[in-house]
Protein backbone atom coordinates (compact mmCIF):
# COMPACT_ATOMS: atom_id res chain seq x y z
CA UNK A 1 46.42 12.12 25.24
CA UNK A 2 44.25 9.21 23.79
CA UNK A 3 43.87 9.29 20.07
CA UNK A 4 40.29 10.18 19.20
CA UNK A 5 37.84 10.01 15.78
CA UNK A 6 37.08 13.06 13.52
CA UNK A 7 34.28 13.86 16.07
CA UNK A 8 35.73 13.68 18.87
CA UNK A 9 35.11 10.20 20.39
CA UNK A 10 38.23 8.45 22.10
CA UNK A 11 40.25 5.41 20.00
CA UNK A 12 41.87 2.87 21.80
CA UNK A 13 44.77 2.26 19.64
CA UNK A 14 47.89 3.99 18.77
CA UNK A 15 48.12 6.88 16.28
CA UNK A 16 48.42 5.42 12.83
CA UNK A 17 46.20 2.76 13.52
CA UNK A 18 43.59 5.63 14.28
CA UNK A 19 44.92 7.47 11.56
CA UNK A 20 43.63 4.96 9.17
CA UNK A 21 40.17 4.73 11.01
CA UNK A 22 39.43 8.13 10.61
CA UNK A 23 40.45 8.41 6.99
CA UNK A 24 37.88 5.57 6.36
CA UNK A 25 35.01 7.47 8.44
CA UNK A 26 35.57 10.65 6.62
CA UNK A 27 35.21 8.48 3.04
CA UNK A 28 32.47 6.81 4.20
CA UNK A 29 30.39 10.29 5.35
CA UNK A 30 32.02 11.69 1.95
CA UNK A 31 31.23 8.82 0.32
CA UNK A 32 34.45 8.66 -1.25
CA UNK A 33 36.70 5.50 -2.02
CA UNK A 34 39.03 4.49 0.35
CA UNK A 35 36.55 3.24 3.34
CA UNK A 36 37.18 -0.17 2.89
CA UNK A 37 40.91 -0.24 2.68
CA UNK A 38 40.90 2.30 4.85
CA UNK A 39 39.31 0.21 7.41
CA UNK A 40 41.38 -2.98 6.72
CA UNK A 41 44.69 -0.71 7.20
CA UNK A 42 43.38 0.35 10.37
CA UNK A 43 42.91 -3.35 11.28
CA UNK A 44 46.29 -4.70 10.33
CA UNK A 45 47.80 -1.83 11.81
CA UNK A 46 46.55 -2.65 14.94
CA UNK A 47 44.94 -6.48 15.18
CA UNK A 48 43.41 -5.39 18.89
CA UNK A 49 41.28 -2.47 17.41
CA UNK A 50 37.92 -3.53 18.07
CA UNK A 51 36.06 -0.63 16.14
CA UNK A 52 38.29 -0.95 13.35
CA UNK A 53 36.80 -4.56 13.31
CA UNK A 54 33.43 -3.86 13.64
CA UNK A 55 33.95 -0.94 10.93
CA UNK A 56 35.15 -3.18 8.71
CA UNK A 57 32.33 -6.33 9.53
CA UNK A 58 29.75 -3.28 9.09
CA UNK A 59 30.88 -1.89 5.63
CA UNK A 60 31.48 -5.63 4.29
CA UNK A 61 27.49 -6.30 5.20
CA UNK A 62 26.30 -3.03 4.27
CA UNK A 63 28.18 -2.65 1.03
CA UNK A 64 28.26 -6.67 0.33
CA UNK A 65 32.01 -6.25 -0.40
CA UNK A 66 34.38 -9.47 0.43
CA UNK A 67 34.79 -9.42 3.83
CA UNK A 68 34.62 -12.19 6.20
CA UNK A 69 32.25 -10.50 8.24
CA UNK A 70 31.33 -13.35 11.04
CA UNK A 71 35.16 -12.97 11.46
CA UNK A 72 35.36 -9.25 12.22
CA UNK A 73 32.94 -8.97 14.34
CA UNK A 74 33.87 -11.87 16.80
CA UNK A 75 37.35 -9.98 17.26
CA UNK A 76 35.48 -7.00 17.87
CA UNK A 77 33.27 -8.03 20.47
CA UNK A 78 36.69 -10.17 21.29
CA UNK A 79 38.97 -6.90 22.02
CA UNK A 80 35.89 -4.59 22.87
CA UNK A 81 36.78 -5.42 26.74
CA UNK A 82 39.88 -3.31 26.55
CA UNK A 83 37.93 -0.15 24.64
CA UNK A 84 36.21 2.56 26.30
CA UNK A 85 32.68 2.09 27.29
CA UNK A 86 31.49 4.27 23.97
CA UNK A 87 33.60 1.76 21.96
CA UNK A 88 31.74 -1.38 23.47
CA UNK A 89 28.56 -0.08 23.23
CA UNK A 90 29.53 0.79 19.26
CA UNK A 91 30.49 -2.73 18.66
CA UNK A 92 27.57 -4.37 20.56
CA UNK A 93 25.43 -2.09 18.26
CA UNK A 94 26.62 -3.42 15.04
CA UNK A 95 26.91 -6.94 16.58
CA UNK A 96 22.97 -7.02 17.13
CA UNK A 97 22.94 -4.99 13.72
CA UNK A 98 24.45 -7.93 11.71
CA UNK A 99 21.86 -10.22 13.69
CA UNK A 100 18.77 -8.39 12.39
CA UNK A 101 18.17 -6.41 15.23
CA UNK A 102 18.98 -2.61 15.24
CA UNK A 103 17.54 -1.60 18.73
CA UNK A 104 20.90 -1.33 20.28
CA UNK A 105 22.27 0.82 17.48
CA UNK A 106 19.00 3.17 18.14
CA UNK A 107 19.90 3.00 22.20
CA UNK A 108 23.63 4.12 21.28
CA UNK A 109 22.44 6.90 18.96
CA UNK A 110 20.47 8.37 22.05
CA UNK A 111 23.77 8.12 24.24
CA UNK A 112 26.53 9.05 21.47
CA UNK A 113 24.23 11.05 18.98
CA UNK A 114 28.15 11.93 17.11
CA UNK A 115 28.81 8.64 16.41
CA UNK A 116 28.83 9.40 12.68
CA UNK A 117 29.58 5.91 11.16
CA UNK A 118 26.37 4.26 13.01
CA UNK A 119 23.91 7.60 12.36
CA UNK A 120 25.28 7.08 9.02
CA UNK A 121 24.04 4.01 9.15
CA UNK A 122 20.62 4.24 10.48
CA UNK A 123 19.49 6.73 8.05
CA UNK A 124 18.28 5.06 4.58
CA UNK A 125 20.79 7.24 2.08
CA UNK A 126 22.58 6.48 -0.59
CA UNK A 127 24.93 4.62 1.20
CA UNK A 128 22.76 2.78 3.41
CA UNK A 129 19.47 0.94 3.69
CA UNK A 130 18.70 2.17 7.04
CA UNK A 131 17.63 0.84 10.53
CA UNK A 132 14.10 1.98 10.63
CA UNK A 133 10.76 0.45 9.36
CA UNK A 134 8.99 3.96 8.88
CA UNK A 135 10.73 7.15 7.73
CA UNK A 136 9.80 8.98 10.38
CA UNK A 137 11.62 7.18 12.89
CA UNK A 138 14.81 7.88 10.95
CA UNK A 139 13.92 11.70 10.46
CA UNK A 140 13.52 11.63 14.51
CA UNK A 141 17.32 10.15 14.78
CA UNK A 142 18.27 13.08 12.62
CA UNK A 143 16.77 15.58 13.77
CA UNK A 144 17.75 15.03 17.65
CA UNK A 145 21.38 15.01 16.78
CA UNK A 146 20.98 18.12 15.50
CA UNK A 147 23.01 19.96 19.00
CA UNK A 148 25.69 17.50 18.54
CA UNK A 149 26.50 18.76 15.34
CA UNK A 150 26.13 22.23 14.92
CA UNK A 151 26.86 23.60 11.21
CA UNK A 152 28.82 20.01 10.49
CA UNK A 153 28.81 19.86 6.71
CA UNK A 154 28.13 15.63 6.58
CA UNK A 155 25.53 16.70 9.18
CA UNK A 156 24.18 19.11 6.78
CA UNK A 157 23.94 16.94 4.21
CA UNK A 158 22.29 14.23 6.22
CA UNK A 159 19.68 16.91 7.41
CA UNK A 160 19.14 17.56 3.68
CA UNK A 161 18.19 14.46 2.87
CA UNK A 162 15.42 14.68 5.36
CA UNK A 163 14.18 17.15 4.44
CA UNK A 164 13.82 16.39 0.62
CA UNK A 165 11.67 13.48 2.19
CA UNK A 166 9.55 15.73 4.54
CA UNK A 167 8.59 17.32 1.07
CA UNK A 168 10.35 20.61 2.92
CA UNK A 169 12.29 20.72 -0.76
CA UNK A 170 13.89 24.69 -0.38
CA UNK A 171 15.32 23.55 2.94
CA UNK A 172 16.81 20.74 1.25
CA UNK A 173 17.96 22.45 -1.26
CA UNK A 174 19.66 25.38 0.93
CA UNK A 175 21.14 22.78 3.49
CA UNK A 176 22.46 20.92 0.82
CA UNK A 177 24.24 23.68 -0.80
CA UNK A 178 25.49 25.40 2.05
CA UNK A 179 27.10 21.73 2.85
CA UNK A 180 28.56 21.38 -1.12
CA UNK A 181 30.01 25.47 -0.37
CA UNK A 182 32.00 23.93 2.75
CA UNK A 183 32.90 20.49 1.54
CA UNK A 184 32.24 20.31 -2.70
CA UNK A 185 32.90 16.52 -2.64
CA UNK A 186 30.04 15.81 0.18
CA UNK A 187 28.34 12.72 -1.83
CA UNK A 188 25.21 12.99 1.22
CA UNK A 189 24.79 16.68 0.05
CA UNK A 190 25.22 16.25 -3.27
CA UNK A 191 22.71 13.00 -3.01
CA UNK A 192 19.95 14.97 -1.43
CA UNK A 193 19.91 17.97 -3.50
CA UNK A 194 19.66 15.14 -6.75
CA UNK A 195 16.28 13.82 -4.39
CA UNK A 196 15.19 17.41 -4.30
CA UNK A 197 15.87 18.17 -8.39
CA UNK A 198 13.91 14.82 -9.19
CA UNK A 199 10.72 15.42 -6.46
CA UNK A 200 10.12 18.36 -7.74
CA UNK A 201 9.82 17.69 -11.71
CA UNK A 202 12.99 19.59 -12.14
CA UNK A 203 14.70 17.32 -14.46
CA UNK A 204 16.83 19.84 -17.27
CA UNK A 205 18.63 21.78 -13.89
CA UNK A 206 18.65 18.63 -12.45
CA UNK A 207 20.27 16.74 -14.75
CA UNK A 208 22.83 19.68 -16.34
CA UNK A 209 23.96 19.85 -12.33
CA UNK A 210 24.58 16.12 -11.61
CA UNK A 211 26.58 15.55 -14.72
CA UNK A 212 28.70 18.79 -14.14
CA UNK A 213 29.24 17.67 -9.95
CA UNK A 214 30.01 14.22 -11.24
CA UNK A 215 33.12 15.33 -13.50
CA UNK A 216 34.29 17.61 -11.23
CA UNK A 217 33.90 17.56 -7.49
CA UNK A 218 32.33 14.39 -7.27
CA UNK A 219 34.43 12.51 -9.29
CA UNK A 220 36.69 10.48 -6.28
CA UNK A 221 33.01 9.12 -5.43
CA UNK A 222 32.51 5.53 -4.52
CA UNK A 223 29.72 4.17 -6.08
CA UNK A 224 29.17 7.06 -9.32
CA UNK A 225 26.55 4.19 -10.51
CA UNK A 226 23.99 5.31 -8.45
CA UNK A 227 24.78 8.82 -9.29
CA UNK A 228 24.39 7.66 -12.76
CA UNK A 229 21.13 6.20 -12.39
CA UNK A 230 19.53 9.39 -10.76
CA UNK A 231 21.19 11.66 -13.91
CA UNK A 232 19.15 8.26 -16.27
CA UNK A 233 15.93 8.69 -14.10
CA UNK A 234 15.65 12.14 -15.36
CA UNK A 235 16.26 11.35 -18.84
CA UNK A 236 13.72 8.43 -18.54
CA UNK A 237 11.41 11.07 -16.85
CA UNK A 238 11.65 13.15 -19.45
CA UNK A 239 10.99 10.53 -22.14
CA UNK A 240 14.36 10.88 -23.55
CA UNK A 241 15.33 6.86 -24.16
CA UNK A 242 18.13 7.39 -26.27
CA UNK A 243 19.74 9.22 -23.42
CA UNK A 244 18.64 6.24 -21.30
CA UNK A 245 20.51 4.04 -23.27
CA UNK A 246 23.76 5.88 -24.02
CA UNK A 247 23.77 6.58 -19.42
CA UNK A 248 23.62 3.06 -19.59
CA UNK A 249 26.15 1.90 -21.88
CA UNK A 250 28.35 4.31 -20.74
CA UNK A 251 27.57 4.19 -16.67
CA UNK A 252 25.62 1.39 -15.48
CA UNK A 253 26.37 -1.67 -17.60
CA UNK A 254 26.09 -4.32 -15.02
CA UNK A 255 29.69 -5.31 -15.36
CA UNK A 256 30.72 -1.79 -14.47
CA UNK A 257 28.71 -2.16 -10.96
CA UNK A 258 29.83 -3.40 -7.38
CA UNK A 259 28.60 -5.46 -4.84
CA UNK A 260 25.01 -4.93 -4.66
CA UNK A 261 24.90 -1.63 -6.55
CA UNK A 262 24.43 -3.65 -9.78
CA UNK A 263 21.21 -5.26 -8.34
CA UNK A 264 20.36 -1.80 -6.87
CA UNK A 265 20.67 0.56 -9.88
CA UNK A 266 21.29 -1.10 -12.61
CA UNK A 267 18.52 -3.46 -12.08
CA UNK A 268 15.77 -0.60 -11.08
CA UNK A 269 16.54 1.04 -14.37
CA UNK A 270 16.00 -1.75 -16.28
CA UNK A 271 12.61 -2.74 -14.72
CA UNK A 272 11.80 1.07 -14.94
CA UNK A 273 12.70 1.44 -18.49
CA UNK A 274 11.29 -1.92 -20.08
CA UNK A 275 7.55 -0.42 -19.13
CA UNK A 276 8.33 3.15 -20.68
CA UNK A 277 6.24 3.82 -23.71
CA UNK A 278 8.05 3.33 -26.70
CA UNK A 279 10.72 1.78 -25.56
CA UNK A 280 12.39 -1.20 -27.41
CA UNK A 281 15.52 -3.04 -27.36
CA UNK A 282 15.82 -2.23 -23.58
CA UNK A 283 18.81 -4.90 -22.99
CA UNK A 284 17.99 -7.64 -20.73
CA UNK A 285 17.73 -8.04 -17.11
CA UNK A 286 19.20 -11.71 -17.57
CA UNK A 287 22.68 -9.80 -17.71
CA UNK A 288 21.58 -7.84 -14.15
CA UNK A 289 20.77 -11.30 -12.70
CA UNK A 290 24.38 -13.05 -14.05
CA UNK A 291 26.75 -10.67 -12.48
CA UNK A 292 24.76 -10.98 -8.89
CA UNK A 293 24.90 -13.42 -6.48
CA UNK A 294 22.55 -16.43 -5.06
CA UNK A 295 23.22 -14.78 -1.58
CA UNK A 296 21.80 -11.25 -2.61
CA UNK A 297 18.63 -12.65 -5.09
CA UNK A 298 17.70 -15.33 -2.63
CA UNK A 299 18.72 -14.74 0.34
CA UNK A 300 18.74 -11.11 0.58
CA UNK A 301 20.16 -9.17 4.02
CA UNK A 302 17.66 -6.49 3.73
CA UNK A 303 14.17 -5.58 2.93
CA UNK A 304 15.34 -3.29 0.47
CA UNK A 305 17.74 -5.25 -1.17
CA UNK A 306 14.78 -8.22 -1.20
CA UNK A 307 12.64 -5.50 -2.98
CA UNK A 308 15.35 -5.26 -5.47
CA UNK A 309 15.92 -8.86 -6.19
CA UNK A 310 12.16 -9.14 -6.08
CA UNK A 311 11.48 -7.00 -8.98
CA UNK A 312 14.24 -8.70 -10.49
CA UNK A 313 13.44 -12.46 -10.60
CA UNK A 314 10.19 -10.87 -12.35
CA UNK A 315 11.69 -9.25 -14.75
CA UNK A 316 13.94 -11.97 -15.86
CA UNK A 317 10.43 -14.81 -14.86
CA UNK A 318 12.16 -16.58 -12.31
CA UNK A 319 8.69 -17.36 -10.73
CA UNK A 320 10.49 -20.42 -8.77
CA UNK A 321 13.31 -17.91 -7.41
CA UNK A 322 10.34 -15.57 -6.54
CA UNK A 323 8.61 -18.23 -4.34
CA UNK A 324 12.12 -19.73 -2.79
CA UNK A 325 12.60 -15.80 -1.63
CA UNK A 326 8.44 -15.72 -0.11
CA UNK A 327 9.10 -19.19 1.54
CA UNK A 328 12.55 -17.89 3.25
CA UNK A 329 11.45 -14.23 3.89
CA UNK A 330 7.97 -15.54 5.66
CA UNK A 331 10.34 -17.78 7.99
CA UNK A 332 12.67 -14.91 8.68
CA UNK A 333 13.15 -13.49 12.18
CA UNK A 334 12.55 -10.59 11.82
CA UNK A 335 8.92 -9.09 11.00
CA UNK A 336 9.80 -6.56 8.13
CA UNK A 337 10.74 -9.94 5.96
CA UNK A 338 7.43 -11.35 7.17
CA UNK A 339 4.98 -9.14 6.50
CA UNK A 340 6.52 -6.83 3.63
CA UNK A 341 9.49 -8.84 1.66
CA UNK A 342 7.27 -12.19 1.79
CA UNK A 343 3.76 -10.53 0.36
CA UNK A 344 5.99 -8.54 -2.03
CA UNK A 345 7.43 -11.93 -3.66
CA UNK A 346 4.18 -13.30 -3.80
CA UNK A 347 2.65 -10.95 -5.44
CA UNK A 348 5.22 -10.82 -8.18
CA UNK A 349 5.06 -14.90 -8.64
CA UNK A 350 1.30 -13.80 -8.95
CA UNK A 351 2.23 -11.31 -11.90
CA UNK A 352 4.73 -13.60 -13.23
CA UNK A 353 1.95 -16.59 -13.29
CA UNK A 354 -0.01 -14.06 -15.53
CA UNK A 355 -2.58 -13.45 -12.15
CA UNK A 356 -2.45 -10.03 -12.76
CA UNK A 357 -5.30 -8.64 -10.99
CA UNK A 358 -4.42 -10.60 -7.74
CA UNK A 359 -0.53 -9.32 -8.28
CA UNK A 360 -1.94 -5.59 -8.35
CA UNK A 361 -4.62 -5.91 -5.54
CA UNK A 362 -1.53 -7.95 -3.19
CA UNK A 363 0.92 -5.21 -4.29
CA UNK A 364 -1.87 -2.28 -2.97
CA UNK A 365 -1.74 -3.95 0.12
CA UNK A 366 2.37 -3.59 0.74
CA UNK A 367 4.16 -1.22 2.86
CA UNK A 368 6.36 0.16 0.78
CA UNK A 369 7.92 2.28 3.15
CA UNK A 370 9.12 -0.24 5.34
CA UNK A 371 11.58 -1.43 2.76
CA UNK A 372 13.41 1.66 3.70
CA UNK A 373 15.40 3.42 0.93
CA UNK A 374 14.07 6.61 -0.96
CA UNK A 375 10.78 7.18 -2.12
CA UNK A 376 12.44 7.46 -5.84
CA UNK A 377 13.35 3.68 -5.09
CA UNK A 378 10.33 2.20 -4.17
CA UNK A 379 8.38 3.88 -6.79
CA UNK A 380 9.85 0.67 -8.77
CA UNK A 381 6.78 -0.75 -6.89
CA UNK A 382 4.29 1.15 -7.89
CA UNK A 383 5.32 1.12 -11.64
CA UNK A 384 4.52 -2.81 -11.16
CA UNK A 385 1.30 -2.32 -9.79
CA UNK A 386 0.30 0.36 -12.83
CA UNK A 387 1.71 -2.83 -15.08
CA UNK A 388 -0.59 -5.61 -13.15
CA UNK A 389 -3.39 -2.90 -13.67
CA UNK A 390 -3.13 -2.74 -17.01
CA UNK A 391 -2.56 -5.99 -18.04
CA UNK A 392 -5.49 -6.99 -15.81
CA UNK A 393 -7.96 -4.59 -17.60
CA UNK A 394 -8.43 -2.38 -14.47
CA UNK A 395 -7.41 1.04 -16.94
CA UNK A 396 -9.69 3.31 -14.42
CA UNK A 397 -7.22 2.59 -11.80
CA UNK A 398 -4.35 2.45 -13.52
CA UNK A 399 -5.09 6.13 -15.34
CA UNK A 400 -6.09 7.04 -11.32
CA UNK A 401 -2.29 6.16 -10.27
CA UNK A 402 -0.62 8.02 -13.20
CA UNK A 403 -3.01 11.26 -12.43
CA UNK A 404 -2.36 11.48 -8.75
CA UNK A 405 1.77 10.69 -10.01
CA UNK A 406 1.63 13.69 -12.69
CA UNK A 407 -0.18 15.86 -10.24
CA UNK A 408 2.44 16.16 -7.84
CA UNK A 409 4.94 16.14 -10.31
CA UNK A 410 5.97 16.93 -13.74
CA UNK A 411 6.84 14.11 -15.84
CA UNK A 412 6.78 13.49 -19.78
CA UNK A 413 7.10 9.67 -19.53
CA UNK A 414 4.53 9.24 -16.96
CA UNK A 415 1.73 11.59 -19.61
CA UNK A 416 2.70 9.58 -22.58
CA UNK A 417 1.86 6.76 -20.09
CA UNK A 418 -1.13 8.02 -19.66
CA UNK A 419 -2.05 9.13 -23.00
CA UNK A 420 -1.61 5.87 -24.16
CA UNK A 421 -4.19 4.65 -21.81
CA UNK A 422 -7.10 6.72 -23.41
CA UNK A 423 -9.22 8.91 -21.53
CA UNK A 424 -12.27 6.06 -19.93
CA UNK A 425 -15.14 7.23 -17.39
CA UNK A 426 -14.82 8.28 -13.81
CA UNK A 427 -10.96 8.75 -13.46
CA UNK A 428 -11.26 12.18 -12.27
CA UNK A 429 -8.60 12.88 -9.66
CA UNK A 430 -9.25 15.00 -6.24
CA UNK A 431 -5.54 16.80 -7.24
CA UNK A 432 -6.53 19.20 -4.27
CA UNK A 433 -6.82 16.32 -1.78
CA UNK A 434 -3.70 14.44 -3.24
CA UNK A 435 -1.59 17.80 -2.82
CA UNK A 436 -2.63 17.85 0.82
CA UNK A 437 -1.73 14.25 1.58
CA UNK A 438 1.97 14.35 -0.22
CA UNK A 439 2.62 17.76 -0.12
CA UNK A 440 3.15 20.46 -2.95
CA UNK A 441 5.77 19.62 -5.59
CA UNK A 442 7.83 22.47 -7.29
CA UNK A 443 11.03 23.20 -9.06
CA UNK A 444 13.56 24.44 -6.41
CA UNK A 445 16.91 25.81 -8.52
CA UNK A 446 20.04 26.93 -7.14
């Protein structure tokens, strides 16, 4: 019989060779440690495993760990010709993947919707940026695999995090714990319900929950920074700074980081927590921007790792870094660096020139969404455009932001925000329209 994947799907190696393969899957969907070495065991084991290869060329891009990734993949697509006609169209997927274009990975999704590693991948999650431009095309990859996988826990958890973003927050909440009952160290699961604590304003169960999962069950995760920097975005929400700062000496010093992660968490926090009313002594992105590389601030692999070193470079006024990332983004093959990552860097070298109305009017005018990511990510964005408003004068609009934010949901930071911006003329918010558009916000506890 032909050794096959957690799932099901047929390996064309021998047995300990697909051993190791599946013990990397299973650590990447439980977002454990292990996947990479894992992968590389796997590899050695058996030199003539193509989607061992590719596994390991994907997780070295994705995760931008050391791994000679151009080198991978060309023995994948090398020893593909041997592998069953799943495993070649797997390999092509991620080949076009590491070119920029993710069409083929969509295509195999259709065909092989249990192909866990590449829905993984598709799906912006904690582990992963994503494939898709708009989160609805993701939430349609999900939701079609949904007779593949039955009551899979990962699946579960995947489902979750949909949900969470369809503002559908009980679901998310009851598919999340259902998956945590079957499997307590499912990082997707344990990710979405954190999405679904912090959407809703419910930052004391929120928090008490992510610290307890994180000592216990969750404590074999890979990557516990970003974890972390949920557990500090409640504190931070809730105005408590010198919780802030001890999350982040203890958790997220940059030093502590890997691979992008640093860049990712560490850096958002930073950004997040330097415009926070009353804070002081917030300790310097500088130290953010030493421990990452050229590669990732410059030449970024991914809108949403540009929108990371964007926000970055700003903080730290690297206005020239700024405008060598717009001039490389706007000559980028693919549209999404184009027309979001390019206006995005120009509009901070706008803010960082002091040109703060023209930063806040560019940084309206940017897709956020296509960045991919979660929406608690990208609302790094819109904290820089209430910053350009205010430093531009425009307090109307700026109070008119932090109304509709504390409408849909509770925040202490974001009302001392707006206290602090007095009460001014004609700021009155339609909170019955705003509801409508982004859906009603409240606590969901389990």
């Amino acid at each position: 019989m032909p050794c096959r994947d957690p799932y099901g799907y047929a390996l064309t190696t021998g047995p300990d060779a697909a051993a190791a393969y599946s013990r990397g899957l299973l650590d990447v969907l439980r977002l454990r440690e292990g996947a990479l070495p894992a992968m590389a065991s796997a590899v050695a084991l058996d030199p003539t495993f193509a989607v061992a290869h590719a596994g390991l060329a994907l997780l070295g891009h994705e995760m931008c760990a050391r791994v000679d990734v151009n080198a991978r993949i060309s023995d994948a697509r090398l020893h593909a010709r041997r592998g069953t006609e799943r495993e070649r169209s797997h390999v092509h997927a991620i080949a076009a993947h590491l070119r920029g274009d993710s069409l083929p990975l969509v295509a195999h999704l259709e065909e092989y919707p249990r192909d866990a590693l590449l829905l993984s991948v598709a799906v912006p999650t904690i582990a992963f940026a994503g494939v898709t431009e708009v989160p609805e095309h993701a939430w349609h990859l999900v939701e079609q695999a949904a007779p593949a996988y039955g009551n899979d826990w990962w699946y579960a958890g995947l489902l979750a995090f949909i949900r969470q973003e369809q503002l559908r927050f009980d679901e998310a909440m009851d598919l999340a714990c259902t998956s945590l009952a079957e499997e307590p160290s499912a990082g997707h699961s344990a990710h979405a319900r954190a999405h679904a604590h912090y959407e809703t304003g419910d930052h004391h169960h929120g928090l008490a929950w992510m610290d307890e999962w994180v000592r216990g069950d969750g404590a074999a995760t890979d990557g516990l920074t970003h974890f972390a920097w949920h557990a500090a975005l409640h504190e931070l929400s809730l105005g408590d700074l010198d919780a802030v700062r001890r999350r982040y000496e203890e958790q997220l010093r940059p030093e502590q980081g890997t691979g992008c992660r640093t860049l990712v968490d560490t850096g958002s926090l930073l950004f997040r927590w330097a415009l926070t009313p009353g804070a002081a002594d917030v300790p310097p992105m500088s130290d953010v921007v030493r421990v990452t590389d050229t590669q990732s601030l410059e030449r970024p692999g991914t809108p949403f790792l540009a929108m990371h070193a964007a926000v970055s470079l700003l903080a730290v006024g690297d206005v020239a870094a700024l405008g060598r990332l717009a001039a490389r983004a706007g000559a980028h093959k693919h549209p999404t660096h184009r027309e979001v990552v390019a206006p995005l860097a120009l509009a901070l070298a706008a803010m960082g020139c002091g040109r703060y109305s023209e930063a806040a009017d560019s940084l309206r005018e940017v897709d956020a969404r296509r960045f991919g990511g979660s929406d608690a990510q990208r609302e790094v964005l819109e904290e820089a455009r209430i910053a350009a408003l205010v430093r531009a004068g425009r307090l109307d609009e700026a109070r008119l932001v932090l109304d509709r934010r504390i409408d849909r949901r509770h925040s202490p930071r974001d009302r001392d925000w707006r206290r602090g911006l007095g009460e001014g003329d004609g700021v009155a918010v339609d909170a019955e329209r705003d509801l409508r558009e982004r859906g009603a916000r409240r606590p969901v506890h389990h």
